[in-house]
C-alpha atoms as a PDB file:
ATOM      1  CA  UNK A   1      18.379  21.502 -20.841  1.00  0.00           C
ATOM      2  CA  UNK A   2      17.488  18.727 -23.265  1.00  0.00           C
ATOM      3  CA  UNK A   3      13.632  18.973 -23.897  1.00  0.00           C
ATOM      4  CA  UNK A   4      13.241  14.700 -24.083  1.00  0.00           C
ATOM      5  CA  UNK A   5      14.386  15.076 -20.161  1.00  0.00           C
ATOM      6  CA  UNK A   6      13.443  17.943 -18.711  1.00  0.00           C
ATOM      7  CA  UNK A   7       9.810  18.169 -17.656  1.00  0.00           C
ATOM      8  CA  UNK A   8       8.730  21.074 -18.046  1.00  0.00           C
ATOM      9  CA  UNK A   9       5.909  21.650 -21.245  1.00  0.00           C
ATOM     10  CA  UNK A  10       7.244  25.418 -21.886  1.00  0.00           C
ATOM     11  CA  UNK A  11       3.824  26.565 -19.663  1.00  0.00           C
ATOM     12  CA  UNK A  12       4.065  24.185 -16.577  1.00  0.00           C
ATOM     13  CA  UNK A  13       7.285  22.483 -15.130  1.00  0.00           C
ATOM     14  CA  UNK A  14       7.714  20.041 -12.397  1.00  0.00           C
ATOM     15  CA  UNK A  15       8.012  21.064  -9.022  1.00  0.00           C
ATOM     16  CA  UNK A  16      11.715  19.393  -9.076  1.00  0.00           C
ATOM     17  CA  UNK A  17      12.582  22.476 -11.581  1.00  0.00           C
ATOM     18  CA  UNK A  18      11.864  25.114  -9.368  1.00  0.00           C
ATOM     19  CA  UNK A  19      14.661  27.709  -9.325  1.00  0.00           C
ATOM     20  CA  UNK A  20      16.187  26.384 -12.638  1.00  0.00           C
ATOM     21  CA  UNK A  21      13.121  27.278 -15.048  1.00  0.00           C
ATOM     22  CA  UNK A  22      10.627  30.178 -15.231  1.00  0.00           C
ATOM     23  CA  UNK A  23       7.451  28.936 -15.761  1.00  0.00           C
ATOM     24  CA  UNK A  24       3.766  29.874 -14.996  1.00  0.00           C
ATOM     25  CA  UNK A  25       3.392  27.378 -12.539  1.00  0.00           C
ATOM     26  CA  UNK A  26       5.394  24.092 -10.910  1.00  0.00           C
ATOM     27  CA  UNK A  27       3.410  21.304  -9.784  1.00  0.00           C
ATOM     28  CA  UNK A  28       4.577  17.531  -8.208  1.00  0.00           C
ATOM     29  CA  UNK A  29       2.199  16.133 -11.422  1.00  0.00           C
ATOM     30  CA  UNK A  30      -0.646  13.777 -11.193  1.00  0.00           C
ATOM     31  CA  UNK A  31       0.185   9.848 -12.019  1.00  0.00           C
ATOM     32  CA  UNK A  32      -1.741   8.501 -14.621  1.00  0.00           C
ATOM     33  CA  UNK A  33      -1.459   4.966 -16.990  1.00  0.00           C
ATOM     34  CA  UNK A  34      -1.152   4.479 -20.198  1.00  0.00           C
ATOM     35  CA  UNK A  35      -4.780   2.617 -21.473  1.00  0.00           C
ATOM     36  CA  UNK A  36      -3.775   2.030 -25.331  1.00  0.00           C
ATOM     37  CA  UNK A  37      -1.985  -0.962 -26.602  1.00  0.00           C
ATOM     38  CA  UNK A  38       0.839   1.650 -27.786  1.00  0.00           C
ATOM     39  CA  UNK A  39       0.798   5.229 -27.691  1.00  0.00           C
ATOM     40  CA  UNK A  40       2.964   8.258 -29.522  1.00  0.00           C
ATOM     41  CA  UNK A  41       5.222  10.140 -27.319  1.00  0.00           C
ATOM     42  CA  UNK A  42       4.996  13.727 -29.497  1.00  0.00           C
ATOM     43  CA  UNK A  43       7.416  16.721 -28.748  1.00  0.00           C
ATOM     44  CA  UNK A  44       3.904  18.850 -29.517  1.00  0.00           C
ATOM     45  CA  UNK A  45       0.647  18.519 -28.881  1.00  0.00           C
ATOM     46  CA  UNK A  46      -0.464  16.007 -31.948  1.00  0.00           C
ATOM     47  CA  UNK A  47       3.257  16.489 -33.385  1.00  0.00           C
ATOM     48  CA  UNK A  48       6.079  14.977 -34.352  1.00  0.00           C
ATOM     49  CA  UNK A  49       6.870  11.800 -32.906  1.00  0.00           C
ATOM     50  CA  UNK A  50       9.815  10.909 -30.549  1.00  0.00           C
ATOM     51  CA  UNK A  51       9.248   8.081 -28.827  1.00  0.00           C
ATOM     52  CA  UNK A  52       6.295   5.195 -28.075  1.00  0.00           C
ATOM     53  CA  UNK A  53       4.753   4.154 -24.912  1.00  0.00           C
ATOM     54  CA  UNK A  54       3.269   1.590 -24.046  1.00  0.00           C
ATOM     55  CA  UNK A  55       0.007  -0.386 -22.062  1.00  0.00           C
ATOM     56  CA  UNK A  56       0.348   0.194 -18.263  1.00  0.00           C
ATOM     57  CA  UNK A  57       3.224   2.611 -18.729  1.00  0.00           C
ATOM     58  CA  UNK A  58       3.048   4.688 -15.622  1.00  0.00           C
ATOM     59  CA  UNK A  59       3.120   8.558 -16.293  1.00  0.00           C
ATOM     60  CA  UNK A  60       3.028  11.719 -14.798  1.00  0.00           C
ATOM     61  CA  UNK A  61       1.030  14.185 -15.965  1.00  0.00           C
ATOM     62  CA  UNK A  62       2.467  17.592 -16.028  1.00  0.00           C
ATOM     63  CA  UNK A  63       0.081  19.901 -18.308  1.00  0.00           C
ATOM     64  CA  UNK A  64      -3.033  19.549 -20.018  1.00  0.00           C
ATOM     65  CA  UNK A  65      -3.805  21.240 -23.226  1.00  0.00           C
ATOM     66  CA  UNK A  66      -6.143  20.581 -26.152  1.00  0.00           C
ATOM     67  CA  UNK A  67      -6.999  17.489 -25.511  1.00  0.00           C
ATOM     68  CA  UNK A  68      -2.970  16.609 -24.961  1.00  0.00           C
ATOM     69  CA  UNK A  69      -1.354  15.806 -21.948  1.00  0.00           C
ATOM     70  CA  UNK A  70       2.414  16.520 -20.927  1.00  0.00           C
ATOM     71  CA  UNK A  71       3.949  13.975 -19.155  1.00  0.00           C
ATOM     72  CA  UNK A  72       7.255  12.284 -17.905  1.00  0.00           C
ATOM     73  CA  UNK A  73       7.071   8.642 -18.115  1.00  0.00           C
ATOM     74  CA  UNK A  74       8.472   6.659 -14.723  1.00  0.00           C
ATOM     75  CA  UNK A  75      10.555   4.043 -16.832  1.00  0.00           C
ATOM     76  CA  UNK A  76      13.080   6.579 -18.417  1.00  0.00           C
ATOM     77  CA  UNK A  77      12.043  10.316 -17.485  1.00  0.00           C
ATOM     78  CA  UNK A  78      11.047  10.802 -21.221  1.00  0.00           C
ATOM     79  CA  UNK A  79       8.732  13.793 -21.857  1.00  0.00           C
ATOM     80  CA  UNK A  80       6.540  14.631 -24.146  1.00  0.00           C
ATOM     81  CA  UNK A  81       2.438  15.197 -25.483  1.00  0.00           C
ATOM     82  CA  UNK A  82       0.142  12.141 -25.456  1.00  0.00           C
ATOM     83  CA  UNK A  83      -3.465  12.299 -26.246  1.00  0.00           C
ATOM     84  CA  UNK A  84      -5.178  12.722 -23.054  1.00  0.00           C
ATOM     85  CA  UNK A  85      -7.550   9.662 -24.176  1.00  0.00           C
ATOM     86  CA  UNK A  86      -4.317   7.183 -23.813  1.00  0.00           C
ATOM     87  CA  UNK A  87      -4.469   8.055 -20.313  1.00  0.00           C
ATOM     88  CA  UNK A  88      -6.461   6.203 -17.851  1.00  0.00           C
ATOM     89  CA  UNK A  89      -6.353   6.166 -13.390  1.00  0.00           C
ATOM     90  CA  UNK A  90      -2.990   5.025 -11.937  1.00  0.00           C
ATOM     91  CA  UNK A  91      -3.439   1.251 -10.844  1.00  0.00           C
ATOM     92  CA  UNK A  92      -1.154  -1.493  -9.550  1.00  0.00           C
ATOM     93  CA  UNK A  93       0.799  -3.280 -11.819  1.00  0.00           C
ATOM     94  CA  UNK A  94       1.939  -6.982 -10.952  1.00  0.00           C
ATOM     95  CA  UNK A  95       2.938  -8.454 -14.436  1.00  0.00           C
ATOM     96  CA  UNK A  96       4.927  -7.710 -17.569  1.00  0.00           C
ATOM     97  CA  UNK A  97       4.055  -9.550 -21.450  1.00  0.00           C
ATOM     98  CA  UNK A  98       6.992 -11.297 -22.382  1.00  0.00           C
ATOM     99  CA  UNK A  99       5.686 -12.500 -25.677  1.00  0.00           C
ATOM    100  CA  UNK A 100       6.246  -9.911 -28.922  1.00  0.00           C
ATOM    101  CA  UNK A 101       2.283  -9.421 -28.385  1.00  0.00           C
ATOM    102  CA  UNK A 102      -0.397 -11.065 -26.272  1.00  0.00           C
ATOM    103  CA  UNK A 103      -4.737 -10.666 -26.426  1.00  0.00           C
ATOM    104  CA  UNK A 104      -7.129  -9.854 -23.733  1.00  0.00           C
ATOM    105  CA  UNK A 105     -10.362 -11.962 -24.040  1.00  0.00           C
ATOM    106  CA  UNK A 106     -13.353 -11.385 -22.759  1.00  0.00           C
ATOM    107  CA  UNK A 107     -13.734 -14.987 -20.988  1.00  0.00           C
ATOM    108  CA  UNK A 108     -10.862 -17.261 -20.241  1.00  0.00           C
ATOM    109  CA  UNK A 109     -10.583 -19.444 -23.200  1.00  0.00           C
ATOM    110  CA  UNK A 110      -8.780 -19.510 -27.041  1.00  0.00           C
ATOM    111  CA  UNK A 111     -11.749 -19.766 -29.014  1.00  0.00           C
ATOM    112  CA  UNK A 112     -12.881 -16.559 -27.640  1.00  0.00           C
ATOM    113  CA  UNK A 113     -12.684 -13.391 -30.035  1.00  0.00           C
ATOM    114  CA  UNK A 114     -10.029 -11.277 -28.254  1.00  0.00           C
ATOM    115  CA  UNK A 115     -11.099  -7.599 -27.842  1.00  0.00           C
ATOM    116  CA  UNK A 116      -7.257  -6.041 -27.098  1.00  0.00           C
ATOM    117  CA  UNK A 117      -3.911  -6.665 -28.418  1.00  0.00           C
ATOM    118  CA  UNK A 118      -0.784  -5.867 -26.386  1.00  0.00           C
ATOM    119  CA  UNK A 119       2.447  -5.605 -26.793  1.00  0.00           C
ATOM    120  CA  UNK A 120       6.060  -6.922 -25.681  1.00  0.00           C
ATOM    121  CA  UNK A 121       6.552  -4.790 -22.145  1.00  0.00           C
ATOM    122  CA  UNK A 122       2.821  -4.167 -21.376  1.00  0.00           C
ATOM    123  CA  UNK A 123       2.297  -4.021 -18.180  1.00  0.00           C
ATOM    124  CA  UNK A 124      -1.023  -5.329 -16.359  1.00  0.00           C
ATOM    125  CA  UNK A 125      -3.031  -6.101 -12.830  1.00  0.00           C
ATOM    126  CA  UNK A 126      -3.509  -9.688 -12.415  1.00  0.00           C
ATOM    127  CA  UNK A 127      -6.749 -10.097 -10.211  1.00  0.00           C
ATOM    128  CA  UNK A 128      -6.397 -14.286  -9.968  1.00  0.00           C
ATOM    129  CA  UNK A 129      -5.209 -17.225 -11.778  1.00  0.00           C
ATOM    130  CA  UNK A 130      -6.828 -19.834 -13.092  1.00  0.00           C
ATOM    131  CA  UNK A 131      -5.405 -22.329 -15.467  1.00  0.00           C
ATOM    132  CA  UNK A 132      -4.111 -21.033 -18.536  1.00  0.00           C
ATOM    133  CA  UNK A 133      -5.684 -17.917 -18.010  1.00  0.00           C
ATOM    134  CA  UNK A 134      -5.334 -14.633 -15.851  1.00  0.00           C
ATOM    135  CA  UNK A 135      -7.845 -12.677 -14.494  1.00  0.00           C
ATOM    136  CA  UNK A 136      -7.377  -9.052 -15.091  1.00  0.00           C
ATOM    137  CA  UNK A 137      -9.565  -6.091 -14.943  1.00  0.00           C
ATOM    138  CA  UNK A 138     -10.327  -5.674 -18.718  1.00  0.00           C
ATOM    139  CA  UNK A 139     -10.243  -9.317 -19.205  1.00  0.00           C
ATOM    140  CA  UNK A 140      -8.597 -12.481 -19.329  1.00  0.00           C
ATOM    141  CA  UNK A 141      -4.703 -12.563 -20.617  1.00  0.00           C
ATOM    142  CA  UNK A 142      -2.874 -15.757 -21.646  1.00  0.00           C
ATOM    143  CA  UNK A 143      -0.510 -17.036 -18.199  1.00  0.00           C
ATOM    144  CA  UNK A 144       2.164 -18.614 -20.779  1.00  0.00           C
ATOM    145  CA  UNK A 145       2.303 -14.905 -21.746  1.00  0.00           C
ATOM    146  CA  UNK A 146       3.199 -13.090 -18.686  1.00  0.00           C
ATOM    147  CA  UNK A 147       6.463 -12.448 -16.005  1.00  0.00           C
ATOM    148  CA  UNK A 148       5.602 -11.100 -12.569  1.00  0.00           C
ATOM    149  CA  UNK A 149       7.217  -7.835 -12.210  1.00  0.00           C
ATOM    150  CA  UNK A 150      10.872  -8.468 -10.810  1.00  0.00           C
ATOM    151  CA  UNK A 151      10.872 -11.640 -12.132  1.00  0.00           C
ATOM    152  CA  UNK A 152      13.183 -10.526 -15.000  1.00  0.00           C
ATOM    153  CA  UNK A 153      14.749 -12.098 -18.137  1.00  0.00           C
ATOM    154  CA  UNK A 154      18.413 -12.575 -17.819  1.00  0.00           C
ATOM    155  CA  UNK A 155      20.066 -11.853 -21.290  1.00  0.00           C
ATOM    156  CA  UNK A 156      19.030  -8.907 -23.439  1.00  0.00           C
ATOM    157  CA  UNK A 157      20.538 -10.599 -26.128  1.00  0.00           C
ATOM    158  CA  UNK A 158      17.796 -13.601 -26.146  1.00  0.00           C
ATOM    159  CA  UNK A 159      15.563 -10.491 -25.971  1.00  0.00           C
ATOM    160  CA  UNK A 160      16.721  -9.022 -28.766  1.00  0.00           C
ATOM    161  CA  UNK A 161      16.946 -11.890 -30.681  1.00  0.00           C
ATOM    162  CA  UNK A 162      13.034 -12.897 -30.500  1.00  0.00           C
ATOM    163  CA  UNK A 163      12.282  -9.258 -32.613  1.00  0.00           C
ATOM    164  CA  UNK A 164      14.465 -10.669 -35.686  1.00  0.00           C
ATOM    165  CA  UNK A 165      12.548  -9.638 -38.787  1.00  0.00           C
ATOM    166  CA  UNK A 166      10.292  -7.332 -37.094  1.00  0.00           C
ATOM    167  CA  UNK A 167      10.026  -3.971 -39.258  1.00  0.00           C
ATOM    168  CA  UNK A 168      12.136  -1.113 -38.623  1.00  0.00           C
ATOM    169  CA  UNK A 169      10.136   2.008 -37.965  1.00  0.00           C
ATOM    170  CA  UNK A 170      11.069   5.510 -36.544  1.00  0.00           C
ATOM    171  CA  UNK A 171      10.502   6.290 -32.857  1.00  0.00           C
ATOM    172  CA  UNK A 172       8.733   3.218 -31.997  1.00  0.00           C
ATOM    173  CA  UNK A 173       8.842   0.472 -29.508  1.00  0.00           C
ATOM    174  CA  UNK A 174       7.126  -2.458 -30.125  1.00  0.00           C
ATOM    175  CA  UNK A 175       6.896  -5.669 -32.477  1.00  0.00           C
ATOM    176  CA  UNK A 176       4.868  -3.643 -34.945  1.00  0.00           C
ATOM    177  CA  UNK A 177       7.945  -1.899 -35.776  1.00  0.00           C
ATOM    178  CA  UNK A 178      10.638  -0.326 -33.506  1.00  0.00           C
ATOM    179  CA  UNK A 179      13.917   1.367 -34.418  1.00  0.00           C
ATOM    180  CA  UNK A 180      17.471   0.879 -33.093  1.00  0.00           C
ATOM    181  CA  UNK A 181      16.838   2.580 -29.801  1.00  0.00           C
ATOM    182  CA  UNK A 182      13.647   0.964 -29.096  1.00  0.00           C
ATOM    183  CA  UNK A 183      15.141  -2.416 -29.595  1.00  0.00           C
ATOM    184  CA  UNK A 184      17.657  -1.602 -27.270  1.00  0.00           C
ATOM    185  CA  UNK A 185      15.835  -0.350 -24.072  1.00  0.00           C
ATOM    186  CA  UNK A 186      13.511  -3.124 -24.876  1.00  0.00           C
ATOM    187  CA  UNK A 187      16.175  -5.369 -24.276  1.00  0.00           C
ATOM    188  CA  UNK A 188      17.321  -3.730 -21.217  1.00  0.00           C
ATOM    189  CA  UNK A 189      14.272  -3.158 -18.920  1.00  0.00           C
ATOM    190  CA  UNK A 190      13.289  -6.666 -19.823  1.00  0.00           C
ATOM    191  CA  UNK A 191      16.463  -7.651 -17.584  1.00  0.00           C
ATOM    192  CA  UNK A 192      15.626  -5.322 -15.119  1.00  0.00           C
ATOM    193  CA  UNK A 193      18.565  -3.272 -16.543  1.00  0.00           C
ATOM    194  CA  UNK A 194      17.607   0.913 -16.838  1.00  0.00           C
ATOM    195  CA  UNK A 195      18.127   1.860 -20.175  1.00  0.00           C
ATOM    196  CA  UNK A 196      17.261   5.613 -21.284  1.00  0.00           C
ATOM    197  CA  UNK A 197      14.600   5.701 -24.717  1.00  0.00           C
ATOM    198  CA  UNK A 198      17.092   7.284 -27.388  1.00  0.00           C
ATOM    199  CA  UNK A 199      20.175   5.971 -28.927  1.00  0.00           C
ATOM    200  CA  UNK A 200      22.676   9.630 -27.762  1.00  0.00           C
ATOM    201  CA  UNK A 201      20.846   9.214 -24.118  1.00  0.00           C
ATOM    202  CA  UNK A 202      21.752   5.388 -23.945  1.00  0.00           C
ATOM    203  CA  UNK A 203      25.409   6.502 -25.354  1.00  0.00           C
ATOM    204  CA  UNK A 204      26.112   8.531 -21.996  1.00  0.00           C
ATOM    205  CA  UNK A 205      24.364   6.158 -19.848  1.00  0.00           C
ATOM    206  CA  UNK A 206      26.728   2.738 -17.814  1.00  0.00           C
ATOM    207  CA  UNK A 207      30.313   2.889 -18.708  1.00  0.00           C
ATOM    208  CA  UNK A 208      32.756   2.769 -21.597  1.00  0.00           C
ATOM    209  CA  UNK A 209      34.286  -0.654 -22.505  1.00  0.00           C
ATOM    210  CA  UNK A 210      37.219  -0.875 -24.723  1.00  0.00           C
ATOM    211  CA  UNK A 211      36.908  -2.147 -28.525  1.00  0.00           C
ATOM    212  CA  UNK A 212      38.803  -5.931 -26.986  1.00  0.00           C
ATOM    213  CA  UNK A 213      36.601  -6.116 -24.284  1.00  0.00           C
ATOM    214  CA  UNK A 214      33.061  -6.078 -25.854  1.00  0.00           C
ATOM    215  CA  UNK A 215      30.905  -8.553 -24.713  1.00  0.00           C
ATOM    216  CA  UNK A 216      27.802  -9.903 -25.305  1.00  0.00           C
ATOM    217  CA  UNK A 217      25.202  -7.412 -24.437  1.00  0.00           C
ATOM    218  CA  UNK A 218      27.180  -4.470 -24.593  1.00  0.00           C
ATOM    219  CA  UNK A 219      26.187  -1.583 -26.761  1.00  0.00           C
ATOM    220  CA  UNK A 220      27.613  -0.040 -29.998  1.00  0.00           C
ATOM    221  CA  UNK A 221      27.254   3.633 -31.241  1.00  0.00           C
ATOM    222  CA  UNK A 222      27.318   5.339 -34.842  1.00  0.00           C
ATOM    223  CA  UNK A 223      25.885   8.893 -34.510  1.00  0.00           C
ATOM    224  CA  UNK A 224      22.689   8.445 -34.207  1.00  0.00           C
ATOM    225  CA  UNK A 225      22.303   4.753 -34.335  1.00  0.00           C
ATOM    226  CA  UNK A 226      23.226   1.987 -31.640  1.00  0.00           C
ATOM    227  CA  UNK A 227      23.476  -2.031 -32.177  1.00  0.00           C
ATOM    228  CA  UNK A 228      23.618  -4.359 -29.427  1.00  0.00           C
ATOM    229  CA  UNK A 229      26.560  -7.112 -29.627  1.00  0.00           C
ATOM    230  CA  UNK A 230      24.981 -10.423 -29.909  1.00  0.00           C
ATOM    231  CA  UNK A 231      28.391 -12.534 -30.048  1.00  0.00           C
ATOM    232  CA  UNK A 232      32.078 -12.446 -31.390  1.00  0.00           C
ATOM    233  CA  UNK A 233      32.119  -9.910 -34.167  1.00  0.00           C
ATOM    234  CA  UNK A 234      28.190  -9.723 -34.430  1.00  0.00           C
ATOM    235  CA  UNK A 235      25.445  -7.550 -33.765  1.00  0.00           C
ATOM    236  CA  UNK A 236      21.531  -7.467 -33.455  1.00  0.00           C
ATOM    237  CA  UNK A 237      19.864  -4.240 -34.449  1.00  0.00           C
ATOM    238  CA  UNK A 238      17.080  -2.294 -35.951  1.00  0.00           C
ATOM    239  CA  UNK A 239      18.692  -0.507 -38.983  1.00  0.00           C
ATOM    240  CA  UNK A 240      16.808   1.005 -42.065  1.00  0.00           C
ATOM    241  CA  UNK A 241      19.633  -0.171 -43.772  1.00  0.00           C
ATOM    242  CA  UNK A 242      17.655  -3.574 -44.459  1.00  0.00           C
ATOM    243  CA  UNK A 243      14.688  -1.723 -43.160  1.00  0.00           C
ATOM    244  CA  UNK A 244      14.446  -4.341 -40.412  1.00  0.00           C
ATOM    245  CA  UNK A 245      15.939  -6.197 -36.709  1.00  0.00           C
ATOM    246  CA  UNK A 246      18.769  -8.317 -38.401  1.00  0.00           C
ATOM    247  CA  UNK A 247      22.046  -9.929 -37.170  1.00  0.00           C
ATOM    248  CA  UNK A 248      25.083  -8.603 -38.885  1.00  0.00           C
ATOM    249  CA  UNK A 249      28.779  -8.584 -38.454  1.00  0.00           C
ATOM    250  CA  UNK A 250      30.047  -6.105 -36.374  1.00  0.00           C
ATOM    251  CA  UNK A 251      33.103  -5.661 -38.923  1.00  0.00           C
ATOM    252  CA  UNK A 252      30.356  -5.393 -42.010  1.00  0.00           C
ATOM    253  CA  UNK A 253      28.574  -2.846 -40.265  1.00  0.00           C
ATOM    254  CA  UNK A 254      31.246  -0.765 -39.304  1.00  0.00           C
ATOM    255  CA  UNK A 255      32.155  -0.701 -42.994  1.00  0.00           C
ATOM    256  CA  UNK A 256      29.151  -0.121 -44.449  1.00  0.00           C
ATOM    257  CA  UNK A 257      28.201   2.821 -41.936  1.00  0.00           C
ATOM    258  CA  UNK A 258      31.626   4.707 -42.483  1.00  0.00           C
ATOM    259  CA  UNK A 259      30.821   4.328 -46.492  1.00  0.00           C
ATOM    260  CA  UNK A 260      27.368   5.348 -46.225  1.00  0.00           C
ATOM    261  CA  UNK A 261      28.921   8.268 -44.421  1.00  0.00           C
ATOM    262  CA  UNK A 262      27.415   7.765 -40.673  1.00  0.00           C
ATOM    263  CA  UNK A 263      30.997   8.281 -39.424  1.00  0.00           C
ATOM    264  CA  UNK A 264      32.885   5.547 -37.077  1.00  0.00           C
ATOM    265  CA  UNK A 265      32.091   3.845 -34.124  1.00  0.00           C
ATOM    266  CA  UNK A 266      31.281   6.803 -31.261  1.00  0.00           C
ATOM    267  CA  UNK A 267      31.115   4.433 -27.949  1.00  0.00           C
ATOM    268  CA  UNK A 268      30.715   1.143 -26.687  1.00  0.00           C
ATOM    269  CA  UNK A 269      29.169   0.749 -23.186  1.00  0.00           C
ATOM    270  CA  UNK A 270      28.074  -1.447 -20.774  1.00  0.00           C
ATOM    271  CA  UNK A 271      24.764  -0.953 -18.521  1.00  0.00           C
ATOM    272  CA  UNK A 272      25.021  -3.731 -16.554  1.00  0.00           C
END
């Protein structure tokens, strides 16, 4: 079983993994939210990093340990430790930031020193509306910033696009820095579209398209890398290559990666 999916924290498993796990005990898990901006998604309590989650990510919380919590978050089913101080109460959710970061302020207007920055994909409770402003429960959030949940964006390309130039960093998923992965499921779920967190999940997820057929918004695998095609012969990714979200020919790339010695193109797919 793959450790990223499976929830089970090597002590506690989900009740859903009864009769295919021994563990010391199997509970249905307790929701919980996500109450930092951004928040490390460890394979180990205060470990390595895998993955990043962010504001008003819903989780459930599996096992408790040293201050960590073990949890499976709804958007993907990715496990993992997060400090048990990133998690707050479960709590509606009615809107989604669309801009690559947004500020709460403590009163609804710009001149205001803003007390909390959030990122692309946060997720919040809007109270009321009132002007240029949103009423949530830590605060006010600018409107020009914000989608209601379901009302989605409709190409990940244009997605991906607005994170050119942001910095390329390991595991991560925001405009802060994010890696190839990160730019690609941030892409997806913005357009409603379900996208697993890693680059080999996301590789055996939709369906295989053929090398002619690629369209915009399809996705391209090395081992361990994937791009997302942005036009004819072009892709947008987040590559340490440049160390960076760039657009690049498809053709360049493939060259480059084979001479670098990442191997050749492993699969294109389609999760639309």
């Amino acid at each position: 079983m793959d450790r990223r999916t499976t929830p089970f924290s090597g002590r506690i498993a989900h009740s859903s993994l009864q009769g295919e796990v021994q563990a010391d005990g199997y509970t249905d898990g307790t929701p919980a939210r996500v109450v930092w901006p951004l928040a490390d998604l460890n394979r180990s309590p205060g470990g390595a990093r895998d993955r990043q989650v962010l504001w008003g990510d819903r989780m459930c919380v599996i096992d408790r340990r040293d201050g960590h919590a073990y949890v499976r978050a709804d958007k993907d089913g990715y496990c993992g430790w997060i400090s048990e101080s990133a998690l707050g109460p479960d709590h509606p959710v009615t809107h989604r930031v669309t801009s690559l970061f947004s500020q709460i302020y403590p009163e609804p207007r710009v001149q205001a020193r803003e007390t909390l920055t959030l990122p692309f994909g946060a997720q919040v409770q809007v109270l009321s509306v009132g002007g240029k402003f949103v009423e949530t429960p830590q605060g006010f959030v600018p409107l020009a910033h914000l989608r209601p949940h379901g009302d989605h964006d409709a190409d990940p390309v244009a997605v991906a696009a607005r994170f050119l130039g942001v910095p390329y960093l390991w595991g991560c998923n925001s405009a802060s820095g994010l890696d190839c992965s990160g730019l690609a499921q941030g892409a997806m779920l913005a357009c409603g579209i379900a996208c697993p967190g890693d680059s080999d999940l996301q590789a055996a997820a939709g369906a295989e398209v053929a090398e002619d057929a690629l369209a915009p918004g399809d996705l391209v695998f090395w081992k361990g890398h994937v791009a997302i095609v942005s036009d004819v012969d072009e892709i947008i990714h987040a590559t340490a290559a440049y160390m960076s979200v760039v657009r690049e020919p498809l053709h360049k790339a493939v060259s480059r990666i084979m001479a670098q010695g990442g191997g050749p193109v492993t699969h294109r797919r389609r999760l639309r």
